[in-house]
N, C-alpha and C. Protein backbone atom coordinates (compact mmCIF):
# COMPACT_ATOMS: atom_id res chain seq x y z
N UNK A 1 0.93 17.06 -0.40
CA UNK A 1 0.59 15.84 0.31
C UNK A 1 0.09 14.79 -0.69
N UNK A 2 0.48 13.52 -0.49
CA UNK A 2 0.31 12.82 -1.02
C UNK A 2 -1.30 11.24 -0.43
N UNK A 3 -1.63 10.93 -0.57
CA UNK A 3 -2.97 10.13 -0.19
C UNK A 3 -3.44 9.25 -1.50
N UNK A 4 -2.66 8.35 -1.70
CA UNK A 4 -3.04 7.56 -2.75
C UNK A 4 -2.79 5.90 -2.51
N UNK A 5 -4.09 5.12 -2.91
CA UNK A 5 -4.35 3.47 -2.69
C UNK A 5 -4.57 2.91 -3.50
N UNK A 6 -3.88 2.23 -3.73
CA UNK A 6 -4.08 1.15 -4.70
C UNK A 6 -3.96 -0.71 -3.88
N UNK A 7 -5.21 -1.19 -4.22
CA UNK A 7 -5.47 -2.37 -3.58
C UNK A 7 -5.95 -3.36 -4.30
N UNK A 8 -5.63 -4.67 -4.40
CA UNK A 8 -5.93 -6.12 -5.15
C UNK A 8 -6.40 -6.81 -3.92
N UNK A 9 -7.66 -7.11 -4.04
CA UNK A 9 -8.55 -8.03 -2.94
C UNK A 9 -9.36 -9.02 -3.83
N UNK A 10 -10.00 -9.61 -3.31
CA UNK A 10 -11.22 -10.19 -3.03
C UNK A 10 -12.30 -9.99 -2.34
N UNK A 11 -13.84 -9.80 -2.89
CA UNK A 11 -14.90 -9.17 -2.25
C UNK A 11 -14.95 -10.16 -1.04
N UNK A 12 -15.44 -9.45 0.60
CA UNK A 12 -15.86 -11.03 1.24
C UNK A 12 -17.34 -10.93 1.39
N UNK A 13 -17.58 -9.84 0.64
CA UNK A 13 -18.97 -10.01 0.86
C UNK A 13 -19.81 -9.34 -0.24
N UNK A 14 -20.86 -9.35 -0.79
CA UNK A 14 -21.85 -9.01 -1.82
C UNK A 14 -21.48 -7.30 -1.53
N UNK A 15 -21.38 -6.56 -2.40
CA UNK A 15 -21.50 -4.96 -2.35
C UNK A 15 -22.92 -4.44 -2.30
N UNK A 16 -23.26 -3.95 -1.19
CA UNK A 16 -23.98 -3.01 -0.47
C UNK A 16 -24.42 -1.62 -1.21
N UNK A 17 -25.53 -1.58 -2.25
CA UNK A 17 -25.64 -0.75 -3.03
C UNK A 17 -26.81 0.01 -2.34
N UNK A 18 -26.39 1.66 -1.86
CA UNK A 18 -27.54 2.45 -1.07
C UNK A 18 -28.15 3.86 -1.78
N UNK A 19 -28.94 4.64 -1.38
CA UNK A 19 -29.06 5.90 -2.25
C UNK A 19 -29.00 6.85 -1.20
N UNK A 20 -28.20 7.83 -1.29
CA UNK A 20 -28.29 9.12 -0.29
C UNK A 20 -29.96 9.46 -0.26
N UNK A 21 -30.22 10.39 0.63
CA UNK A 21 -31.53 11.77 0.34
C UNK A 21 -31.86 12.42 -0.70
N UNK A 22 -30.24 12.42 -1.49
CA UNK A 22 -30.25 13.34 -2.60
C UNK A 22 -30.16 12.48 -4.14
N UNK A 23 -30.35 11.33 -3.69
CA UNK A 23 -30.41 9.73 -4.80
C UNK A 23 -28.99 9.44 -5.79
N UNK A 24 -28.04 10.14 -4.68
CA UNK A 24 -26.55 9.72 -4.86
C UNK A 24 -26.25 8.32 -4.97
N UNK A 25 -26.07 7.22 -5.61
CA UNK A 25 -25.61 6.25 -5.39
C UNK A 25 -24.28 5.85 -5.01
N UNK A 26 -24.32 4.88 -3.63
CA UNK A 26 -23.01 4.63 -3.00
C UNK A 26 -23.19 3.19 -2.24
N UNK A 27 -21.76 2.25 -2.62
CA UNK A 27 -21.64 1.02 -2.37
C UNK A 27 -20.44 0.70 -1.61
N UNK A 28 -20.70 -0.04 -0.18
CA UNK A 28 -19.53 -0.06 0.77
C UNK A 28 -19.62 -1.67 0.02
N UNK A 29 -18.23 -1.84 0.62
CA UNK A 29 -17.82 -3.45 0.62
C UNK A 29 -16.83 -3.81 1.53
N UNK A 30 -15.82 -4.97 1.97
CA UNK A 30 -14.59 -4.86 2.18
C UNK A 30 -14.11 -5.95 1.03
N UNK A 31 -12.66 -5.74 1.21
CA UNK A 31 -11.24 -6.31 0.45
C UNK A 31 -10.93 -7.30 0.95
N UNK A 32 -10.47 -8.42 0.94
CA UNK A 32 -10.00 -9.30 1.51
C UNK A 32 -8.28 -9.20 0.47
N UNK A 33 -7.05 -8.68 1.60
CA UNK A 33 -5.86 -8.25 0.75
C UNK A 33 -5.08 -8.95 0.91
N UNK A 34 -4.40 -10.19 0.75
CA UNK A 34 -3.10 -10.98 1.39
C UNK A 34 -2.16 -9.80 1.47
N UNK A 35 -1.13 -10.13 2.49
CA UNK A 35 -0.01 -9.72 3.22
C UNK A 35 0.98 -10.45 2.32
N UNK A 36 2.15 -9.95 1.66
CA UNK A 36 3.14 -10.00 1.36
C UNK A 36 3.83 -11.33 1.91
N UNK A 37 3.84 -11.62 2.95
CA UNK A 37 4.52 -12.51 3.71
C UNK A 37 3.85 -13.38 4.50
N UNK A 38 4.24 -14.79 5.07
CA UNK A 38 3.94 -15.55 5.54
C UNK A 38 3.49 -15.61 7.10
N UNK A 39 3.15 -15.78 8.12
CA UNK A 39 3.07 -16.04 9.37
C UNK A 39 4.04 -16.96 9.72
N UNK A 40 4.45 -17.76 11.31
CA UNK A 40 5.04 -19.15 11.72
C UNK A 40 4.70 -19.91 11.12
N UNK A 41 3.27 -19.97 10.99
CA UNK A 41 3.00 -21.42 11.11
C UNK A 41 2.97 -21.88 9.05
N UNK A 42 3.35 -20.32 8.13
CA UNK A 42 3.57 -21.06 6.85
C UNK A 42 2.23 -20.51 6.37
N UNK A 43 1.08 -19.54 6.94
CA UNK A 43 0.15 -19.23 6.30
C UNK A 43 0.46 -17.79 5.60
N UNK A 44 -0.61 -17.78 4.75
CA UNK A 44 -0.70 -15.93 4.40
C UNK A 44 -1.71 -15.41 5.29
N UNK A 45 -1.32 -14.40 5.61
CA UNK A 45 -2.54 -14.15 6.02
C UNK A 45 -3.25 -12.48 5.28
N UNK A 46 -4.54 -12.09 5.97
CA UNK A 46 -4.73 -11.23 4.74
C UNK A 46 -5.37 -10.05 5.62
N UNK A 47 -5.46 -8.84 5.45
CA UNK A 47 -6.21 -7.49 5.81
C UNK A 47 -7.28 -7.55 5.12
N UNK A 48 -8.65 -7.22 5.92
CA UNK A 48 -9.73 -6.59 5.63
C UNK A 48 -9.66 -5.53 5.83
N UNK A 49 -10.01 -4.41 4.36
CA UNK A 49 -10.14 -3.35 4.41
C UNK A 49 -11.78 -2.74 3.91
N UNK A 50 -12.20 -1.85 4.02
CA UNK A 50 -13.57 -1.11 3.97
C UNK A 50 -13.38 -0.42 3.28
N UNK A 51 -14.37 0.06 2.00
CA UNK A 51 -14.01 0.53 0.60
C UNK A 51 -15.65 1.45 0.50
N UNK A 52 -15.34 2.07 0.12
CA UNK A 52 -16.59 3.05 -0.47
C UNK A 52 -16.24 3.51 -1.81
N UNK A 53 -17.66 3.54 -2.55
CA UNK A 53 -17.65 3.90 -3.80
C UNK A 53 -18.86 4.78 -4.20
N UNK A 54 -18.65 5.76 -5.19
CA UNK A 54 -19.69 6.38 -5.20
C UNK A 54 -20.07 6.51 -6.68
N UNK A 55 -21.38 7.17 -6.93
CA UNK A 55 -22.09 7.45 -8.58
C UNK A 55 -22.61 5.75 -9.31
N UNK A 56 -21.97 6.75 -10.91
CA UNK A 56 -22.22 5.90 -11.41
C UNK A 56 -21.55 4.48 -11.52
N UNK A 57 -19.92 4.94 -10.99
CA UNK A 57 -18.90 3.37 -10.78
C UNK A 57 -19.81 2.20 -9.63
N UNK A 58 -20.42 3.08 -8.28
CA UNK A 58 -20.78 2.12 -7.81
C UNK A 58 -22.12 1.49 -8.09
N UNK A 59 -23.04 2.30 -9.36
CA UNK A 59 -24.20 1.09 -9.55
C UNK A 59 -23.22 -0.39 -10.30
N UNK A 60 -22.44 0.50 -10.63
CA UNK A 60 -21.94 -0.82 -11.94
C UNK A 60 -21.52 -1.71 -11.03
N UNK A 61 -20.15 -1.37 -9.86
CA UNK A 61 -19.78 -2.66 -9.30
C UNK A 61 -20.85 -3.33 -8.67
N UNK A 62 -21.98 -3.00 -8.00
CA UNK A 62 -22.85 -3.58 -7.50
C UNK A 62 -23.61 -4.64 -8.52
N UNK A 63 -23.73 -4.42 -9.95
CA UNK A 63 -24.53 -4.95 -10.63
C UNK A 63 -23.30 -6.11 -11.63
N UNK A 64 -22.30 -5.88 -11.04
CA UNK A 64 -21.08 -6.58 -11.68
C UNK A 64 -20.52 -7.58 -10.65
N UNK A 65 -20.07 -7.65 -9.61
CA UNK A 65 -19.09 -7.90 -8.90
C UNK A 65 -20.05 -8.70 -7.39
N UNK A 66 -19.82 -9.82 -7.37
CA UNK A 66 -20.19 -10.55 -6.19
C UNK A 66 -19.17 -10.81 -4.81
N UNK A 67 -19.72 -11.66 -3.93
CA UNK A 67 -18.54 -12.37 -2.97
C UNK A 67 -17.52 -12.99 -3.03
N UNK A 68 -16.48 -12.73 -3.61
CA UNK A 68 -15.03 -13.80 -3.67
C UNK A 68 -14.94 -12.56 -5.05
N UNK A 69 -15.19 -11.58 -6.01
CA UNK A 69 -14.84 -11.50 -7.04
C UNK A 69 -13.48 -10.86 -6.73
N UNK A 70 -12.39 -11.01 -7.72
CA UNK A 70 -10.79 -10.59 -7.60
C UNK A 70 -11.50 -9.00 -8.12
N UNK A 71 -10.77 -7.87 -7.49
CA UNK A 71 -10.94 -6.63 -7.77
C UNK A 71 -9.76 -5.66 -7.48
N UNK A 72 -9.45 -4.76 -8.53
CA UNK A 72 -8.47 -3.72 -8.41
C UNK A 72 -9.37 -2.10 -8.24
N UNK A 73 -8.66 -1.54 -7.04
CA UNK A 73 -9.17 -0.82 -6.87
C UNK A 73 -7.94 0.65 -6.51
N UNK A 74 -8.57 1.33 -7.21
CA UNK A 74 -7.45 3.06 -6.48
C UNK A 74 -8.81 3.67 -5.82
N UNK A 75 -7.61 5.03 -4.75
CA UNK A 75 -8.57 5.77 -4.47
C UNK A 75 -7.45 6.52 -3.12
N UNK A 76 -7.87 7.21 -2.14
CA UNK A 76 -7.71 7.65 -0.82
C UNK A 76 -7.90 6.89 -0.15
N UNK A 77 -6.96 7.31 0.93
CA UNK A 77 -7.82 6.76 2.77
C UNK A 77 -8.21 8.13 3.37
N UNK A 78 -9.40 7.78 4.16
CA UNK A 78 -10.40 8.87 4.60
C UNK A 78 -10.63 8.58 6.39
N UNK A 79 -10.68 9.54 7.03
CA UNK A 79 -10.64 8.97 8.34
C UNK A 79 -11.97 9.85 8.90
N UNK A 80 -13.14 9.45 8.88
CA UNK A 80 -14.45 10.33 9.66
C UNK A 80 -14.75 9.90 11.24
N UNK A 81 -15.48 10.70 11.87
CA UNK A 81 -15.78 10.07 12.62
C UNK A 81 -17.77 10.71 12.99
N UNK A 82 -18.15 9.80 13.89
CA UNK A 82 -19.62 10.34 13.86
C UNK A 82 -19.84 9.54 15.70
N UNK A 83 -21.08 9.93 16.19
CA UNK A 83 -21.47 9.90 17.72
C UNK A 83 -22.67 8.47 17.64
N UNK A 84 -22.16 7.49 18.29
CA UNK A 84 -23.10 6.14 17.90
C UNK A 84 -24.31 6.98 19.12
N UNK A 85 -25.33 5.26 19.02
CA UNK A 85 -26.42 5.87 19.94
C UNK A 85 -26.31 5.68 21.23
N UNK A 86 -25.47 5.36 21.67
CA UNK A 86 -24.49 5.14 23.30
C UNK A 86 -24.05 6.49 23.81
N UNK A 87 -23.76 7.67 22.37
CA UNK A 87 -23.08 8.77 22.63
C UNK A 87 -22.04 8.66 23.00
N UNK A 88 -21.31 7.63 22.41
CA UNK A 88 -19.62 7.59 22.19
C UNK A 88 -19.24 7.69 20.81
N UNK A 89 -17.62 8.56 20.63
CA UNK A 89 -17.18 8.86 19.23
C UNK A 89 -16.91 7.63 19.00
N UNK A 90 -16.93 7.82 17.46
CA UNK A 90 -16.43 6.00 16.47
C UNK A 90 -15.83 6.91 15.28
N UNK A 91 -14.77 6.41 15.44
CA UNK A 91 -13.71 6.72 14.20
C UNK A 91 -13.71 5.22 13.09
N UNK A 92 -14.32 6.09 11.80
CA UNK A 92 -13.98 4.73 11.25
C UNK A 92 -12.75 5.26 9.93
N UNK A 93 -12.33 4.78 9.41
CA UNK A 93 -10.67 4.83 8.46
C UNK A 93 -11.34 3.82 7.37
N UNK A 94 -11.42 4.29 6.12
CA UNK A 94 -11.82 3.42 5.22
C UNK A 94 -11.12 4.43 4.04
N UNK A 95 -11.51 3.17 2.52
CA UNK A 95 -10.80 3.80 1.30
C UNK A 95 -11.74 4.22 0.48
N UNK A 96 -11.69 5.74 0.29
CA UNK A 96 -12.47 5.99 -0.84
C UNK A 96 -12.23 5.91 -2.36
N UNK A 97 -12.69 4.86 -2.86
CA UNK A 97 -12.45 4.56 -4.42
C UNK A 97 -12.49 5.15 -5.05
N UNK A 98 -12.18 6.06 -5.73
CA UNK A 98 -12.03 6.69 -7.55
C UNK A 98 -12.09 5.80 -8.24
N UNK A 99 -11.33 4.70 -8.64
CA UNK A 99 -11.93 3.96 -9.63
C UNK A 99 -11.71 2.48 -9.23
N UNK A 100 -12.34 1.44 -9.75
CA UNK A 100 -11.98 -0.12 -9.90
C UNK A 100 -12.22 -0.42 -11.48
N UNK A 101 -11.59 -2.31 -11.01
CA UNK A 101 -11.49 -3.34 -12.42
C UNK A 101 -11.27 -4.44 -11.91
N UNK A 102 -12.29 -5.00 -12.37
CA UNK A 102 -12.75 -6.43 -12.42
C UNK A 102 -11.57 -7.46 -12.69
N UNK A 103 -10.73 -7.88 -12.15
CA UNK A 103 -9.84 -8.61 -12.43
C UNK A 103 -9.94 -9.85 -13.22
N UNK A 104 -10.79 -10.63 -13.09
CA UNK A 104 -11.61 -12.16 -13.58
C UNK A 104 -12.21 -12.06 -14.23
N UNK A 105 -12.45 -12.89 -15.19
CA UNK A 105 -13.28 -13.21 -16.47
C UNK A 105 -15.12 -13.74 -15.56
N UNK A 106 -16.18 -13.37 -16.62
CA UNK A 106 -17.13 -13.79 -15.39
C UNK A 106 -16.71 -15.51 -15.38
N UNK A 107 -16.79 -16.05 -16.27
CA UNK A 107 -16.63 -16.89 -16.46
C UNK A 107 -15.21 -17.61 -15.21
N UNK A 108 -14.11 -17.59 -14.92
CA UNK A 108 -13.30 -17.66 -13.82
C UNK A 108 -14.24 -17.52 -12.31
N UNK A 109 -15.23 -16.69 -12.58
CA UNK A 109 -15.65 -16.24 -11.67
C UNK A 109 -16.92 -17.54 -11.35
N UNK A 110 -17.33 -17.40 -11.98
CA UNK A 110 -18.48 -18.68 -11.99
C UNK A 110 -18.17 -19.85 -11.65
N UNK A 111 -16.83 -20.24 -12.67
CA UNK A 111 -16.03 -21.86 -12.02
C UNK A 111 -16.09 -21.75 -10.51
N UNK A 112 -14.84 -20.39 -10.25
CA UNK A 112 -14.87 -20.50 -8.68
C UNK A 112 -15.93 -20.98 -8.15
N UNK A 113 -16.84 -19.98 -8.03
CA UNK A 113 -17.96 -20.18 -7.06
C UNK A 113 -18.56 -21.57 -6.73
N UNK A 114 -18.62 -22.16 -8.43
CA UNK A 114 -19.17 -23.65 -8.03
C UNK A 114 -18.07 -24.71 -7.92
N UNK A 115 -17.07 -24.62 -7.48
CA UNK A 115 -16.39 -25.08 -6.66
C UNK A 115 -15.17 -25.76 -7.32
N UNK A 116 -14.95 -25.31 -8.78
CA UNK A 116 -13.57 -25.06 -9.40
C UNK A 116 -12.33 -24.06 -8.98
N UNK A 117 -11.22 -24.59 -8.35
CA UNK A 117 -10.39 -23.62 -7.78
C UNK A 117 -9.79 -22.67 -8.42
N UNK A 118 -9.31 -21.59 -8.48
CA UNK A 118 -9.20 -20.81 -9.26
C UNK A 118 -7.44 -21.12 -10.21
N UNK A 119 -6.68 -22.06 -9.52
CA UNK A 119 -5.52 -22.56 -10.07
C UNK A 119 -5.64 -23.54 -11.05
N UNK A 120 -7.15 -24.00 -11.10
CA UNK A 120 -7.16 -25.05 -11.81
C UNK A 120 -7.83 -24.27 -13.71
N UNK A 121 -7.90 -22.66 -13.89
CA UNK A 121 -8.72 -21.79 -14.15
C UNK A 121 -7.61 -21.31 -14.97
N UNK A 122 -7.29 -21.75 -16.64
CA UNK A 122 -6.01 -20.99 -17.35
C UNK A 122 -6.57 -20.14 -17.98
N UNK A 123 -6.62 -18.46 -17.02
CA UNK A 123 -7.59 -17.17 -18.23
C UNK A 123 -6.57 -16.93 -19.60
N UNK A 124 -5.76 -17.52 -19.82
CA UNK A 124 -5.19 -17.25 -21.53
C UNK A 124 -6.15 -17.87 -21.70
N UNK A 125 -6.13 -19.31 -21.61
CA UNK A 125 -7.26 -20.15 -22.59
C UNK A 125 -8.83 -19.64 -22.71
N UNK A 126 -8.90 -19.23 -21.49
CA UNK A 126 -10.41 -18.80 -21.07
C UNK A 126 -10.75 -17.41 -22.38
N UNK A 127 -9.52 -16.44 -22.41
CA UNK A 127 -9.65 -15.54 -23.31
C UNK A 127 -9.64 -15.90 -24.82
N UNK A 128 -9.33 -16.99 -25.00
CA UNK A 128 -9.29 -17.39 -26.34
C UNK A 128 -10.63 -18.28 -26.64
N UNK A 129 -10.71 -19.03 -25.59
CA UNK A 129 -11.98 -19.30 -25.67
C UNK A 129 -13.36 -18.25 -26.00
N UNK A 130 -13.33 -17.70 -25.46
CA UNK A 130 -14.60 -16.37 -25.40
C UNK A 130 -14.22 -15.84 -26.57
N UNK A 131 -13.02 -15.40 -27.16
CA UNK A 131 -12.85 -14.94 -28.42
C UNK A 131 -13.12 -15.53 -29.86
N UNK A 132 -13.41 -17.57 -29.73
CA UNK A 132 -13.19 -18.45 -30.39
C UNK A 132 -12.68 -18.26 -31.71
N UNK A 133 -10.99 -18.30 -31.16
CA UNK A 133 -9.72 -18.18 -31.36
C UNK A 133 -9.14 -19.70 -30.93
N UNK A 134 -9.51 -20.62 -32.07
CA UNK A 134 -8.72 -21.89 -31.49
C UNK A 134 -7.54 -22.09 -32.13
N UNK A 135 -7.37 -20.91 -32.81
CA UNK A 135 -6.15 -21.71 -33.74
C UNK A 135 -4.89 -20.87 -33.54
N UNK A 136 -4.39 -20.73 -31.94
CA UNK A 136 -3.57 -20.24 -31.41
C UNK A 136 -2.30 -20.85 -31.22
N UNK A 137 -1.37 -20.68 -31.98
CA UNK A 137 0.36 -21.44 -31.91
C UNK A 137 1.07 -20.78 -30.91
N UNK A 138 1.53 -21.91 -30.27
CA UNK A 138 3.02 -21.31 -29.61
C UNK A 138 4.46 -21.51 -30.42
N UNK A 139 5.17 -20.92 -30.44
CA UNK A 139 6.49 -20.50 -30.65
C UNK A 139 8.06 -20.79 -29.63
N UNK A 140 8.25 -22.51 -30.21
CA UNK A 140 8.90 -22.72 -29.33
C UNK A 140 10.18 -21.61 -29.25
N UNK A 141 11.24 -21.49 -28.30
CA UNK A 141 12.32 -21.03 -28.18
C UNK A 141 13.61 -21.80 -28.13
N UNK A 142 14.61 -21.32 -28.80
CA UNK A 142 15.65 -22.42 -28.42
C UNK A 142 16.73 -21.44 -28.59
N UNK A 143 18.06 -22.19 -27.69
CA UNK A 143 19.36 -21.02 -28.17
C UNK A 143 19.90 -20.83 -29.06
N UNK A 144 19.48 -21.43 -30.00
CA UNK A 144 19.80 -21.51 -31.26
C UNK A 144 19.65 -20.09 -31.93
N UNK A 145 20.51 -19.80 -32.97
CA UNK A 145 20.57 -18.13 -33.88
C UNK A 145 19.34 -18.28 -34.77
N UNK A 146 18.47 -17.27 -34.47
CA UNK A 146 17.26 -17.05 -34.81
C UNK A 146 18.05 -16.01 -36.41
N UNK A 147 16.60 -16.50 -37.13
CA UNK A 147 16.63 -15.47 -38.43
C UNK A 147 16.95 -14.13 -38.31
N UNK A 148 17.45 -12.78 -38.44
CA UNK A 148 17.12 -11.85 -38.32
C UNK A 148 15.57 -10.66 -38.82
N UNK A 149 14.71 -10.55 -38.05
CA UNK A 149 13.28 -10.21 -38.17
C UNK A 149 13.46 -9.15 -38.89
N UNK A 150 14.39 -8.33 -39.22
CA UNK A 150 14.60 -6.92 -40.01
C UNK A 150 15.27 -7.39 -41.58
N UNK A 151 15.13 -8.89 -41.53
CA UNK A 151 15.83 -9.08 -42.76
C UNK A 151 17.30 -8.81 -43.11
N UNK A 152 17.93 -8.79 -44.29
CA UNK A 152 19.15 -8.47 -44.35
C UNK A 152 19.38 -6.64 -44.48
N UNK A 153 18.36 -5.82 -43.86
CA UNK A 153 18.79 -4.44 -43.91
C UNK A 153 20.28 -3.98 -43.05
N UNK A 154 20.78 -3.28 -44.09
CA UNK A 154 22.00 -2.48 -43.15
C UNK A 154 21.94 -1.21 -42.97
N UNK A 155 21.66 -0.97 -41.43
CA UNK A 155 21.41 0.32 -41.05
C UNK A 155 22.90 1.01 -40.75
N UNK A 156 23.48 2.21 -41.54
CA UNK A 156 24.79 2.49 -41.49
C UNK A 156 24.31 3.87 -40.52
N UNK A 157 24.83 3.83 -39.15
CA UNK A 157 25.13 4.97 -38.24
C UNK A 157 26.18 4.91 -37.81
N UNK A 158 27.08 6.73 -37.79
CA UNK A 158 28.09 6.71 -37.32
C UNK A 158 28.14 7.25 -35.91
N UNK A 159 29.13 6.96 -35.19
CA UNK A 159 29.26 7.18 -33.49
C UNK A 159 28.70 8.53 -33.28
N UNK A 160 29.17 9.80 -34.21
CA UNK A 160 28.27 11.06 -33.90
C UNK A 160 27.10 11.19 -33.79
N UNK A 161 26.62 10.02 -34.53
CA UNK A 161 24.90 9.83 -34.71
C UNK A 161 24.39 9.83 -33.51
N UNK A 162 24.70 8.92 -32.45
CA UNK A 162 24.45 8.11 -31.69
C UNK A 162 24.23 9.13 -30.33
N UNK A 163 23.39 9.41 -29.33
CA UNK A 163 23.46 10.44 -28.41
C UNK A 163 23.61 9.72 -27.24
N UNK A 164 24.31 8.83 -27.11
CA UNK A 164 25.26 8.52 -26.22
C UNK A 164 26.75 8.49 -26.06
């Protein structure tokens, strides 16, 4: 059997960092996931999903990762259920994480928040920046016959060589 998730969200809310009885650390959140495809009216629209994390990964995302942060996450889907105080069953279906990654630079992350859109946000530059790496060239392209990068070597193989 197979049970494997892999999900690209956005936090919609601050991660929820708790301690078991036994001083297990564990952090729920949800995903905010766009849908592949559009609606009528031309929107995306997106799934909220419910994520649990446990140990030492979830002190870190808690002490890493805010509301809106872009996040990659693997793991299972888990389906429990437990008796509310009404004494009716509640099934809840959520993903248990094995691991995440921070998708955004904090820095991306910070613009956002204060109210730089994230399109307006080029993380090449951002990475070169933080690296201060300014003296980065591009390499135009053209159809033009490029040098050969191996130089004038002649590699002599015959068809037997070849394992195709």
């Amino acid at each position: 059997m197979i049970n494997n998730v892999v999900l690209v969200g956005r936090l919609t809310r601050d991660p929820e960092l708790r301690y078991t009885n036994s001083n297990i650390a564990t952090v729920t959140f949800s995903l905010a996931v766009n849908r592949t495809f559009t609606n009528q009216q031309g929107q995306r629209e997106a799934d909220f999903i419910n994520v649990v994390l446990w140990r030492k990964s979830a002190e870190t995302l808690a002490q890493y990762a805010k509301k809106g942060t872009l996040l990659g996450v693997t793991g299972r889907i888990q389906t429990r259920n437990y008796e509310n105080q009404q004494g009716q069953r509640v099934y809840v279906t959520e993903v248990v994480a094995d691991n995440f990654q921070l998708l955004e630079s904090r820095q991306a992350s910070e613009n956002r928040m204060s109210g730089q859109s994230a399109s307006q946000i080029d993380p090449v530059s951002l990475n070169f920046e933080q690296n201060n790496q300014s003296s980065f060239q591009t390499k135009e392209f053209s159809n033009e016959k490029t040098t050969n990068p191996f130089g004038d070597a002649v590699v002599d193989i015959s068809d037997d060589d070849l394992p195709f």
